[in-house]
C-alpha atoms as a PDB file:
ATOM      1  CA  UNK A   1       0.681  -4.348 -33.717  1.00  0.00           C
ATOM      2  CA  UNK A   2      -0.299  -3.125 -29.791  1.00  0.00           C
ATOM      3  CA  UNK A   3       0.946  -6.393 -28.928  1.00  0.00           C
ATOM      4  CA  UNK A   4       4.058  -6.911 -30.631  1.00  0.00           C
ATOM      5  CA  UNK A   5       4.808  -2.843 -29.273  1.00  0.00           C
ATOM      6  CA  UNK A   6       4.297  -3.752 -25.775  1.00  0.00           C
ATOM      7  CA  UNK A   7       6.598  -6.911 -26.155  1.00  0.00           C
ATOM      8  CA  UNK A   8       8.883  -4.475 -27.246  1.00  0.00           C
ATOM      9  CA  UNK A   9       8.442  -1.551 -24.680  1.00  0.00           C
ATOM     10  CA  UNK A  10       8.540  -3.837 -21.916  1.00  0.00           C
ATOM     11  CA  UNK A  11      11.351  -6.593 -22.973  1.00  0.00           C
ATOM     12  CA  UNK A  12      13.731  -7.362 -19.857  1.00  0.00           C
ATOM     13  CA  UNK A  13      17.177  -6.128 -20.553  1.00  0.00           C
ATOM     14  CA  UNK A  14      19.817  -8.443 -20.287  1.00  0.00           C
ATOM     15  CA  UNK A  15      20.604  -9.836 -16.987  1.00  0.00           C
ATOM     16  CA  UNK A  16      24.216 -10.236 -17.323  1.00  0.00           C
ATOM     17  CA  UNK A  17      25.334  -6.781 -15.441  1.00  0.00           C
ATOM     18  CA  UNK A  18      22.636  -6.435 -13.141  1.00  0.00           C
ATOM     19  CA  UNK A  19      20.745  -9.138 -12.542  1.00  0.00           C
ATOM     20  CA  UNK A  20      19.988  -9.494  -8.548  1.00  0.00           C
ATOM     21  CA  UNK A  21      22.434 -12.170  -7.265  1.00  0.00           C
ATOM     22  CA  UNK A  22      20.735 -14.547  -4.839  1.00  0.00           C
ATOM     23  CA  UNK A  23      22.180 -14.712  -1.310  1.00  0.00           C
ATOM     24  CA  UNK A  24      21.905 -17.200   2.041  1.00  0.00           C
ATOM     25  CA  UNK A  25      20.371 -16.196   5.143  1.00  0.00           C
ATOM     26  CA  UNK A  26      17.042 -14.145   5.056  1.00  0.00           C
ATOM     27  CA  UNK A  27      18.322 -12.044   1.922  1.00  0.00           C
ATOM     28  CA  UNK A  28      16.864 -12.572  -1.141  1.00  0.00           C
ATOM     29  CA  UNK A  29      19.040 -10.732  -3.518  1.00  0.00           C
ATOM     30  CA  UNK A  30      21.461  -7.975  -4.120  1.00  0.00           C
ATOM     31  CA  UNK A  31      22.690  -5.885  -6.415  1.00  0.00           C
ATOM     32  CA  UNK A  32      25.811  -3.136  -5.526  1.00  0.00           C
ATOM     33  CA  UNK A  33      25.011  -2.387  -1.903  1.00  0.00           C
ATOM     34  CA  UNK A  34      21.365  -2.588  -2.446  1.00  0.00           C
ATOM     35  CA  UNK A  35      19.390  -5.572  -0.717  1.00  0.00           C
ATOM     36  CA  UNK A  36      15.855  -6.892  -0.628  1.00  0.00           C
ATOM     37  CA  UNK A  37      14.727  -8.879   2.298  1.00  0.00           C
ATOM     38  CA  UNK A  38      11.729  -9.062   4.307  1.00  0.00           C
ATOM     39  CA  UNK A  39      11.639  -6.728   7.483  1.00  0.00           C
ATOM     40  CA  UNK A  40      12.708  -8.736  10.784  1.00  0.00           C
ATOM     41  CA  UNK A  41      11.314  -6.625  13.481  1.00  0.00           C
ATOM     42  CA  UNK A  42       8.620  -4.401  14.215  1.00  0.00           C
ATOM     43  CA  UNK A  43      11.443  -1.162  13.899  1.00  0.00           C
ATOM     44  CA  UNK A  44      12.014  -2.363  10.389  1.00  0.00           C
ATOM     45  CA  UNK A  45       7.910  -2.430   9.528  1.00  0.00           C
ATOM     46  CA  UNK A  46       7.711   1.436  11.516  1.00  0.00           C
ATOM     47  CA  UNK A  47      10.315   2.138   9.217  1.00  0.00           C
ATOM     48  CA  UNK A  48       8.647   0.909   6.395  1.00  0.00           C
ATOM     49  CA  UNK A  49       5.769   2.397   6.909  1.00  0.00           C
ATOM     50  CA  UNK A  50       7.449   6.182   7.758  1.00  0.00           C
ATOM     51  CA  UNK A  51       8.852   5.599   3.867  1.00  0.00           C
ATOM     52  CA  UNK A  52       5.364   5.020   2.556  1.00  0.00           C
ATOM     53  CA  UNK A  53       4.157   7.900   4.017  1.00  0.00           C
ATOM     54  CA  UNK A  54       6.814  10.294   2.168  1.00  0.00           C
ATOM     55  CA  UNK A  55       5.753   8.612  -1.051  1.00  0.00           C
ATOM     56  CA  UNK A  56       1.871   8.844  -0.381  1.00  0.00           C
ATOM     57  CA  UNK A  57       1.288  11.580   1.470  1.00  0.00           C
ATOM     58  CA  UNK A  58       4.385  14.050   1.031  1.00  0.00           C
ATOM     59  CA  UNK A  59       4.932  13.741  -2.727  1.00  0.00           C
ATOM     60  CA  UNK A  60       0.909  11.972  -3.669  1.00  0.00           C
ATOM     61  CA  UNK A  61      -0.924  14.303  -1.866  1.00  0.00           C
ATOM     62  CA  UNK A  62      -2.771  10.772   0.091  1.00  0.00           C
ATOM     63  CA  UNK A  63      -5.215  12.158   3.238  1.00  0.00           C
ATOM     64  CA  UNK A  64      -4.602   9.458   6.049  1.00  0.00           C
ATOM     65  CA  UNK A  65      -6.293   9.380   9.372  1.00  0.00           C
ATOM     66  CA  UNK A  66      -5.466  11.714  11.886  1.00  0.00           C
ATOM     67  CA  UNK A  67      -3.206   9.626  13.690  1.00  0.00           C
ATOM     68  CA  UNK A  68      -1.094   8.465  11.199  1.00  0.00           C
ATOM     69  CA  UNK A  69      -0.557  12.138  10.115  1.00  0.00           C
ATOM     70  CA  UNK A  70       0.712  12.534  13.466  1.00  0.00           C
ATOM     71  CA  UNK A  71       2.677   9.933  13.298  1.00  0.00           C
ATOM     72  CA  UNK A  72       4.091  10.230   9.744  1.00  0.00           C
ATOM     73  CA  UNK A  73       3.944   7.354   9.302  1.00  0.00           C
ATOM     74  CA  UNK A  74       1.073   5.091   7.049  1.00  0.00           C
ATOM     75  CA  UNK A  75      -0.349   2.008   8.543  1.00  0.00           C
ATOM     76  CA  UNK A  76      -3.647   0.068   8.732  1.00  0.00           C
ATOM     77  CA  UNK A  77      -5.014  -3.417  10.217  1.00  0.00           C
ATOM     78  CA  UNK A  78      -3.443  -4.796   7.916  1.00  0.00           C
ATOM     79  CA  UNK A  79       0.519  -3.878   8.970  1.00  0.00           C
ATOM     80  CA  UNK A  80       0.341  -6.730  11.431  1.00  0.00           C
ATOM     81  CA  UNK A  81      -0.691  -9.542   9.087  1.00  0.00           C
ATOM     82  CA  UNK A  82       1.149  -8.744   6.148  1.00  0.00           C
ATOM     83  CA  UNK A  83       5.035  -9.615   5.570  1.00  0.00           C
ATOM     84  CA  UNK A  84       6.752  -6.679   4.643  1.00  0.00           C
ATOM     85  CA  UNK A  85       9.661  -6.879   1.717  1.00  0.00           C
ATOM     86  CA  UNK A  86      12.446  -4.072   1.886  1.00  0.00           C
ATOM     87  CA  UNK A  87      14.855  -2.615  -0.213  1.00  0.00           C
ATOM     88  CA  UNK A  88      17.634  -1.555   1.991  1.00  0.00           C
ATOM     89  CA  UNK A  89      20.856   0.218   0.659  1.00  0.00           C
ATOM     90  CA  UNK A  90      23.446  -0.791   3.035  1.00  0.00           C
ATOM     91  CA  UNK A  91      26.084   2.188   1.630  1.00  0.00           C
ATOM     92  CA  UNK A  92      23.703   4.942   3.720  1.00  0.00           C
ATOM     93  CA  UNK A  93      25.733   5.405   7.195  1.00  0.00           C
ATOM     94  CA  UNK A  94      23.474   5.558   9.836  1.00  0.00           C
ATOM     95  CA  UNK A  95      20.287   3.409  11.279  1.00  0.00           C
ATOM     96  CA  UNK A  96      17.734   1.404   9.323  1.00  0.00           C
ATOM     97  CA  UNK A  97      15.765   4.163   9.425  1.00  0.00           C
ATOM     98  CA  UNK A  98      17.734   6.164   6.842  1.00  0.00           C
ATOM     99  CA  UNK A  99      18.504   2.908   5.056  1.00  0.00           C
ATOM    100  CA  UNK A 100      15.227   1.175   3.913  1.00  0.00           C
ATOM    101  CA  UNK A 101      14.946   3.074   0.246  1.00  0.00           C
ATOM    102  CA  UNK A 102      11.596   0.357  -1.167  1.00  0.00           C
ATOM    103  CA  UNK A 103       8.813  -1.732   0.560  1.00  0.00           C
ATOM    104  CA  UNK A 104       6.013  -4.108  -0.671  1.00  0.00           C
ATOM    105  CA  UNK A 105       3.343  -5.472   1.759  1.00  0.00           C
ATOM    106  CA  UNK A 106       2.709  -8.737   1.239  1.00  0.00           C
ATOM    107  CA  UNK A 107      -0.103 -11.276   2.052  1.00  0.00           C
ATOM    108  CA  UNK A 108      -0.531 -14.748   1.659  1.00  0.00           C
ATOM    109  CA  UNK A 109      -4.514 -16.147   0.970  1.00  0.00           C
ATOM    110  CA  UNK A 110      -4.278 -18.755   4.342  1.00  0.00           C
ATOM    111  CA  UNK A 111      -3.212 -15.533   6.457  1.00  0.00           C
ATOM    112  CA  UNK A 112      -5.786 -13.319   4.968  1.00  0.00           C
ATOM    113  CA  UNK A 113      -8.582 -15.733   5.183  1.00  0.00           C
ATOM    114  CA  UNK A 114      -7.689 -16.489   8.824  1.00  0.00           C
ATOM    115  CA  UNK A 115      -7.619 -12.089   9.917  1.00  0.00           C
ATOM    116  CA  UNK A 116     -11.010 -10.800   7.675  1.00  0.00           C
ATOM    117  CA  UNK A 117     -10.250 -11.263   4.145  1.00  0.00           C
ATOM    118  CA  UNK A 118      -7.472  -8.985   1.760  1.00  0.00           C
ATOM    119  CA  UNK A 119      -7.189  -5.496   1.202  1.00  0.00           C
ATOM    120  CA  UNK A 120      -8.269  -5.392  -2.426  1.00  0.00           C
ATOM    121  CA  UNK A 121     -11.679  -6.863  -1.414  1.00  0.00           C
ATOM    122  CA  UNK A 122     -12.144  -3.328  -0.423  1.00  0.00           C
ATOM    123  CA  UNK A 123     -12.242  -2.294  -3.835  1.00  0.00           C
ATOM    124  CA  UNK A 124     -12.867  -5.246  -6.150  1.00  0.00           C
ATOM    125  CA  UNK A 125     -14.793  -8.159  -5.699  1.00  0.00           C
ATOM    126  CA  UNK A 126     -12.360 -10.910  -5.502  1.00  0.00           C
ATOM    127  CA  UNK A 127     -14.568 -13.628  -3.790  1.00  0.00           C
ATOM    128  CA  UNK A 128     -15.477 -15.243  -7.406  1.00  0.00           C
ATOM    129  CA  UNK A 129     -12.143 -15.370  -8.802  1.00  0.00           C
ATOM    130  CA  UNK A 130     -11.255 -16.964  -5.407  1.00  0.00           C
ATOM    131  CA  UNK A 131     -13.656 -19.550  -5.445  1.00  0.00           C
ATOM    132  CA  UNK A 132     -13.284 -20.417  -9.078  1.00  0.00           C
ATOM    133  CA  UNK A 133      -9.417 -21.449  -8.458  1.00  0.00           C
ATOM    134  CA  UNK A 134     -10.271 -23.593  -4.835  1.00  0.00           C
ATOM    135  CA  UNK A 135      -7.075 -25.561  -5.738  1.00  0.00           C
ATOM    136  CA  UNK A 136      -4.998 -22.029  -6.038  1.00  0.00           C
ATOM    137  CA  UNK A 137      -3.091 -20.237  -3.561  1.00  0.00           C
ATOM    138  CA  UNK A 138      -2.963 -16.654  -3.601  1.00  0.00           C
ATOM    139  CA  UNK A 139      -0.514 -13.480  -2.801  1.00  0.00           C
ATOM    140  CA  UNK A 140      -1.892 -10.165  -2.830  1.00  0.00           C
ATOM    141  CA  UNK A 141       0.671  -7.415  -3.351  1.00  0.00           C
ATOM    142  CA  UNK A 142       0.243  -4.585  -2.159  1.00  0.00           C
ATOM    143  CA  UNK A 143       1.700  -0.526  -0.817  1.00  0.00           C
ATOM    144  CA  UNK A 144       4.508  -0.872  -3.444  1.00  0.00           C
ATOM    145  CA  UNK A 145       6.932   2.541  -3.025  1.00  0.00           C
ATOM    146  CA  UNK A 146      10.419   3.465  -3.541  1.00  0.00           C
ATOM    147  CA  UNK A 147      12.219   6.628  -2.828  1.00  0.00           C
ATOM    148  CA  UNK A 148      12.806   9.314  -5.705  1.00  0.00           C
ATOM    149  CA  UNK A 149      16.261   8.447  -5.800  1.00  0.00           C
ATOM    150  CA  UNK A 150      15.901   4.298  -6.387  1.00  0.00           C
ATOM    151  CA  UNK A 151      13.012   4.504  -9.263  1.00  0.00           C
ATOM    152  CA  UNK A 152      15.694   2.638 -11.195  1.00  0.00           C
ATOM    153  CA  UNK A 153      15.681  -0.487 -13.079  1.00  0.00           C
ATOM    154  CA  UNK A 154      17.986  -2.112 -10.212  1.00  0.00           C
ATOM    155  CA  UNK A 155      15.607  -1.534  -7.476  1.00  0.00           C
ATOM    156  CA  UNK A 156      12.722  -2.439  -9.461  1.00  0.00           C
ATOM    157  CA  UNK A 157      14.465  -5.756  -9.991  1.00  0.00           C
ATOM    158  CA  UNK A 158      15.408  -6.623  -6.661  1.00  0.00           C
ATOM    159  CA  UNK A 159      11.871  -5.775  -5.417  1.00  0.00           C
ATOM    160  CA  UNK A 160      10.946  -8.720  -8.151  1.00  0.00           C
ATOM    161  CA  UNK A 161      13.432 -11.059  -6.825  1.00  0.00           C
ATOM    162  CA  UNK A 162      11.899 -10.376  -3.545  1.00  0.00           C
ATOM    163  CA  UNK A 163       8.354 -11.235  -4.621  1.00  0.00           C
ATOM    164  CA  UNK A 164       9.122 -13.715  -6.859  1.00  0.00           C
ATOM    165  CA  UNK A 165      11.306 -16.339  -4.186  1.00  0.00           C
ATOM    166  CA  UNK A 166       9.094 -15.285  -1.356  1.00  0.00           C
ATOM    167  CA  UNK A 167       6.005 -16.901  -3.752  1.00  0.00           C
ATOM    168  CA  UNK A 168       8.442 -19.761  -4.428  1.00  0.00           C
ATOM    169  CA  UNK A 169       8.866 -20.303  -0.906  1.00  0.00           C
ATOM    170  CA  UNK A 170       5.376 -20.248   0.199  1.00  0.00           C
ATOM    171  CA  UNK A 171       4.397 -22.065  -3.133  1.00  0.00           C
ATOM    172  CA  UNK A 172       2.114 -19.106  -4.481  1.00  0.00           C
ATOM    173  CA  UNK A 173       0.058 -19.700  -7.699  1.00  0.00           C
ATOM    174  CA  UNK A 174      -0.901 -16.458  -8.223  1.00  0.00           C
ATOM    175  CA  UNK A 175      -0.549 -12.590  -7.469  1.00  0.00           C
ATOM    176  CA  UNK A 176      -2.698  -9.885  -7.195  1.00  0.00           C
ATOM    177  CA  UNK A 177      -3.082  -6.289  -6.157  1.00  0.00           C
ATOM    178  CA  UNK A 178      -4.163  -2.540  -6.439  1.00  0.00           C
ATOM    179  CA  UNK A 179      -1.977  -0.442  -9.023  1.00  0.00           C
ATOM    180  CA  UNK A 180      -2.416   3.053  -9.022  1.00  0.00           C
ATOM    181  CA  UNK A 181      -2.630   5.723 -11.671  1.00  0.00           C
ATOM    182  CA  UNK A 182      -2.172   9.830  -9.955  1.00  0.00           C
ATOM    183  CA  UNK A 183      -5.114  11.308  -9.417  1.00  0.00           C
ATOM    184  CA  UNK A 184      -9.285  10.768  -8.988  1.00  0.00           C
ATOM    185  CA  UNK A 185     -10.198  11.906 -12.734  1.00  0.00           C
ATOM    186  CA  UNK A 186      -9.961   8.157 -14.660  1.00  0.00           C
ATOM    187  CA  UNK A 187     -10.778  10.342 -17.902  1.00  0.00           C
ATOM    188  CA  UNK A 188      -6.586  11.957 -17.585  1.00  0.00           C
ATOM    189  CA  UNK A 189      -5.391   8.600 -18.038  1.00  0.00           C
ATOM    190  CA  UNK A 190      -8.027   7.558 -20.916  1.00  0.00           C
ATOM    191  CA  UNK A 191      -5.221   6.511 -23.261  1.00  0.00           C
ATOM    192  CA  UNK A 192      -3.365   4.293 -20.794  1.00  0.00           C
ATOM    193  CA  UNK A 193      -6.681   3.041 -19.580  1.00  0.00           C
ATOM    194  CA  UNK A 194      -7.960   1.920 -22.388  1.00  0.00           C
ATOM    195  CA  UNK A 195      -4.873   0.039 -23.391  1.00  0.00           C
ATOM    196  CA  UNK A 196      -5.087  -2.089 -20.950  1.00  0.00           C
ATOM    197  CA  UNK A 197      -9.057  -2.769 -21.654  1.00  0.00           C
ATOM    198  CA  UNK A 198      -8.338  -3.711 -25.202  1.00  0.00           C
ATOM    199  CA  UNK A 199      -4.681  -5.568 -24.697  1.00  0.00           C
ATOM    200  CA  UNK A 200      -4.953  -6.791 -21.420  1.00  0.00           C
ATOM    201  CA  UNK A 201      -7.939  -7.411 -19.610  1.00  0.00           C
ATOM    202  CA  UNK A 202      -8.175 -10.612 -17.572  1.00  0.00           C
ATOM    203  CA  UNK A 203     -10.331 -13.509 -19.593  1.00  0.00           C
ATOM    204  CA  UNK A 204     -12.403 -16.383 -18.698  1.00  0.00           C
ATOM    205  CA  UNK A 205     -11.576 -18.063 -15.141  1.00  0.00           C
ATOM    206  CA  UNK A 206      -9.436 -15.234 -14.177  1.00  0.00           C
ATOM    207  CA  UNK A 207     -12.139 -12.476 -14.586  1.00  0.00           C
ATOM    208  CA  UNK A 208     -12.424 -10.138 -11.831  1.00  0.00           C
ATOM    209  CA  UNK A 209     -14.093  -6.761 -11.671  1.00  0.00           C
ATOM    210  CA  UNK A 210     -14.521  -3.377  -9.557  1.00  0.00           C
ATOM    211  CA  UNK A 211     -17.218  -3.809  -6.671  1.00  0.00           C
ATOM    212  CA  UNK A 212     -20.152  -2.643  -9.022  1.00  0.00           C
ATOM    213  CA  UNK A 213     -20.645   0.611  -6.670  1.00  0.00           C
ATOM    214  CA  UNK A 214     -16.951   1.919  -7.500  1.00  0.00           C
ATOM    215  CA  UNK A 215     -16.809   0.837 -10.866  1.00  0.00           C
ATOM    216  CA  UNK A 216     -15.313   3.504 -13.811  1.00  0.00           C
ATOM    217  CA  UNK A 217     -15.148   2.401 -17.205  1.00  0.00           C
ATOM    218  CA  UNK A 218     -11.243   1.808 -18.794  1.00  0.00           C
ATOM    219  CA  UNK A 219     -12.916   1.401 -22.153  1.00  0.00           C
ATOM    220  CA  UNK A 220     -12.966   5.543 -22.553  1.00  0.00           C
ATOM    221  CA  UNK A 221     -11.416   4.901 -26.165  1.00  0.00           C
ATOM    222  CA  UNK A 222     -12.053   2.771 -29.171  1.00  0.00           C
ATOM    223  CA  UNK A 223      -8.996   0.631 -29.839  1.00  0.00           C
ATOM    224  CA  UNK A 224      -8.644   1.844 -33.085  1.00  0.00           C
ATOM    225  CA  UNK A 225      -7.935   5.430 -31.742  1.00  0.00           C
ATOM    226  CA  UNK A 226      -5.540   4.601 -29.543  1.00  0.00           C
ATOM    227  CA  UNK A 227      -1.652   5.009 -30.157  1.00  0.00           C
ATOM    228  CA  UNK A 228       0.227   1.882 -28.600  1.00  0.00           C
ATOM    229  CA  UNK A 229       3.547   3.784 -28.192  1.00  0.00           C
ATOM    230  CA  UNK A 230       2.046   6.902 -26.340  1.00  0.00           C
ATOM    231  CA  UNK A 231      -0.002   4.820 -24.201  1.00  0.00           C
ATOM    232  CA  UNK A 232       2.905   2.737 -23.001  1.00  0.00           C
ATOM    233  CA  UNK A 233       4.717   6.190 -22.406  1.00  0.00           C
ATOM    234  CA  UNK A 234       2.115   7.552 -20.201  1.00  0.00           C
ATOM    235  CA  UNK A 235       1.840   4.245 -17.674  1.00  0.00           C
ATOM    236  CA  UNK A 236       3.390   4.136 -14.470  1.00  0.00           C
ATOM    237  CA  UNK A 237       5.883   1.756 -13.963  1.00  0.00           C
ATOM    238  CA  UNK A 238       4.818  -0.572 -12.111  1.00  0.00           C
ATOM    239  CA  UNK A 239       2.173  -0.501 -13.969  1.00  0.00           C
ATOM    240  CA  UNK A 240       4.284  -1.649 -16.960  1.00  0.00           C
ATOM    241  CA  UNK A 241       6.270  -3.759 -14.263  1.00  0.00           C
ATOM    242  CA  UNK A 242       3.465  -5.798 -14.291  1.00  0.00           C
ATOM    243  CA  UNK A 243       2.660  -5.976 -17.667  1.00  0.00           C
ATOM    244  CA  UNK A 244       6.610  -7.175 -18.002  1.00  0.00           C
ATOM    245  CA  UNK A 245       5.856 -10.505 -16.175  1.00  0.00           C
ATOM    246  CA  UNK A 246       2.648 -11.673 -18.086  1.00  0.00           C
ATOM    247  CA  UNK A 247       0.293 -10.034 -15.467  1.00  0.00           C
ATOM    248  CA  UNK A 248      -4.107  -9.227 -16.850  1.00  0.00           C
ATOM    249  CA  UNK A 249      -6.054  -6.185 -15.319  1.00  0.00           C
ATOM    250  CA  UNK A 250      -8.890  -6.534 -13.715  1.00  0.00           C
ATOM    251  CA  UNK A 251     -12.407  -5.083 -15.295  1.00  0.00           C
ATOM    252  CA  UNK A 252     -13.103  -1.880 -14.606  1.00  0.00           C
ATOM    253  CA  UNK A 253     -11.244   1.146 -12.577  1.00  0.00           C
ATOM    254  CA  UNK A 254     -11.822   2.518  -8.586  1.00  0.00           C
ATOM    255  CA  UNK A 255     -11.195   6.169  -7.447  1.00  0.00           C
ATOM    256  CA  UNK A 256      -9.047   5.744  -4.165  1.00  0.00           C
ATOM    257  CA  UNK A 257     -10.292   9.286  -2.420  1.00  0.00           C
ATOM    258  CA  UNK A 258      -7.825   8.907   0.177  1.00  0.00           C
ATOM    259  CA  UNK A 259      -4.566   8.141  -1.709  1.00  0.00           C
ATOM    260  CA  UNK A 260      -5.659  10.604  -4.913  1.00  0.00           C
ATOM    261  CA  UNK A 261      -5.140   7.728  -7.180  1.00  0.00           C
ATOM    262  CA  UNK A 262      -7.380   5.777  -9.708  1.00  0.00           C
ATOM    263  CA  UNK A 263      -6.596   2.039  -9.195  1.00  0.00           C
ATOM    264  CA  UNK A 264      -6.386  -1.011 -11.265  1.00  0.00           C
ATOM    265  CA  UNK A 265      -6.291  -4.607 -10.431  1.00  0.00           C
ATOM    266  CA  UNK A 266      -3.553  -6.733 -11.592  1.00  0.00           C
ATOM    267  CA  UNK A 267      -4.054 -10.465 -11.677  1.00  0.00           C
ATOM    268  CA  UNK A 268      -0.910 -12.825 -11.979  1.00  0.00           C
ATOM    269  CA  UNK A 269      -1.148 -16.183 -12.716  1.00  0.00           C
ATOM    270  CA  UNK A 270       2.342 -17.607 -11.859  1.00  0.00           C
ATOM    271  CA  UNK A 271       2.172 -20.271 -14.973  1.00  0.00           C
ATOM    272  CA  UNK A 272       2.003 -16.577 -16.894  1.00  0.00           C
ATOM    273  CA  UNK A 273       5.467 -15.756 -15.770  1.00  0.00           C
ATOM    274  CA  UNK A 274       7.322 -16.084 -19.517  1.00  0.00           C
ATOM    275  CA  UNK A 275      10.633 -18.207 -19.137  1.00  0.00           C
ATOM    276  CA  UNK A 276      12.856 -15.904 -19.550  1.00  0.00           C
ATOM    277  CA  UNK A 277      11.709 -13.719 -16.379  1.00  0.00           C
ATOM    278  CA  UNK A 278      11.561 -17.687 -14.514  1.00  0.00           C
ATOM    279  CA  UNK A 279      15.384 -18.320 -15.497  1.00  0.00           C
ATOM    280  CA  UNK A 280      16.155 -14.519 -14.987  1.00  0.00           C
ATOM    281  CA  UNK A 281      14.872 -13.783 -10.874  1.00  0.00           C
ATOM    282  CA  UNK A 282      15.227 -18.101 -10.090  1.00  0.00           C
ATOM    283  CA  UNK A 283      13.622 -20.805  -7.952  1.00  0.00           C
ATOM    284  CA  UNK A 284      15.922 -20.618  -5.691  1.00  0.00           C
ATOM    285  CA  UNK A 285      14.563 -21.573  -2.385  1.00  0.00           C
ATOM    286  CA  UNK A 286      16.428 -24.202  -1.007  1.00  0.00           C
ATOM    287  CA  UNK A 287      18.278 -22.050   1.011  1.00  0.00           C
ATOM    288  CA  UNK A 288      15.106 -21.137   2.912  1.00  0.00           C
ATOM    289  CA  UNK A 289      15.055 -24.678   4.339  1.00  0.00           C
ATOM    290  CA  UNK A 290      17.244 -23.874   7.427  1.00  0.00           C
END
């Protein structure tokens, strides 16, 4: 029954009105005047990172380091390895400043391994899953935010499209990356939490957990206590994003101090991506060739 709810909670709607339309050149889709596109100068990544730091810090309550309070503005090490994939809508007069509305940091395994590792290694031990898929390549995904205004299904979308060609170009095999629940108390999201324990956790060669000195339990309810429908309701969306495309979670929850969240790890295989969502975003990537 959980199962067949969540294929129903989380079923794509049909593409035929607003599916993103793939583009040539360095965009990856559109829809209306939004785009998504991966930022093509370091202005765009400053940018980027000044829109993370309204969604973190201004409306999450997230404690950076001094400096980037200063700045307004969140970045890390990490800014200057990663790609970073935009959602830009082109209708807003004015510079790119006032026009990038979403961002996703992305970073490929080869780049990673070659600057210290990935970010997620900071909270869950991903060396084992690494070095159980040698033959793999992986993507973590990672400082996911959109504006208040663009939480909609169309931005969402486009973000996808974004992630999903830039794997196809690179020829990913899998994704993975923090998702984050409000707040440091795992216990206020017990429902949600243990959802995902009972209906998703990742199994056999994908199993990764929380570094055993951050590790919370998800498993705070018995499955038999807990209301599919309700605990659907009270996921973020990304969350349920992920859950969308095929994606596990990782064993085991970590309190992010810092950002005031409680994060879970989502593992993607790629060969987990159901048809439908394949035919739907497209393997477009010819037209990345030139």
């Amino acid at each position: 029954m959980a199962i067949e709810l969540l294929n129903r909670e989380l079923t794509l709607e049909s593409p035929s009105n607003a599916a993103p339309s793939t583009t040539s050149g360095d965009v990856f889709g559109r829809i209306g005047s939004l785009e998504t596109r991966l930022a093509r100068n370091a202005r765009e990544i400053v940018a980027a990172q000044a829109v993370r730091f309204r969604v973190f810090v201004e409306e999450m309550g997230a404690k950076l380091p001094q400096e980037a309070m200063r700045l307004k503005r969140d970045f890390d090490s990490y800014d200057s390895i990663c790609d970073h994939l935009l959602v830009v809508d082109n209708a807003i007069e004015g510079e790119i400043e006032e026009q990038i509305v979403g961002t996703y940091r992305l970073l490929r395994q080869e780049v990673a391994m070659a600057n210290g590792g990935f970010y997620s290694a900071s909270e869950f031990d991903i060396k084992p899953l690494l070095e159980r898929h040698p033959d793999k390549q992986f993507m973590e995904l990672g400082r996911s935010c959109v504006l208040p205004d663009y939480r909609t299904k169309r931005t969402v979308e486009l973000l996808w499209q974004g992630n999903w060609l830039y794997s196809v170009k690179h020829g990913m095999n899998a994704m993975f990356g923090c998702a984050s629940f409000p707040g440091v108390r795992p216990e206020e999201h017990a429902l949600a939490l243990s959802f995902l324990h009972h209906n998703s956790l990742v199994k056999e060669d994908w199993m990764v957990s929380a570094r055993p000195e951050l590790y919370r339990k998800m498993d705070l309810m018995p499955s038999e206590g807990i209301n599919a429908r309700q605990a659907l309701s009270a996921m973020p969306p990304l969350v349920k994003g992920y859950l969308r495309l095929g994606a596990m979670i990782g064993d085991g929850a970590v309190v992010d101090q810092a950002f005031n969240t409680t994060d879970v790890l989502i593992v993607l295989p790629i060969s987990s991506i159901a048809g439908r969502y394949i035919n739907h975003f497209g393997t477009d990537f010819d037209r990345f060739s030139n």
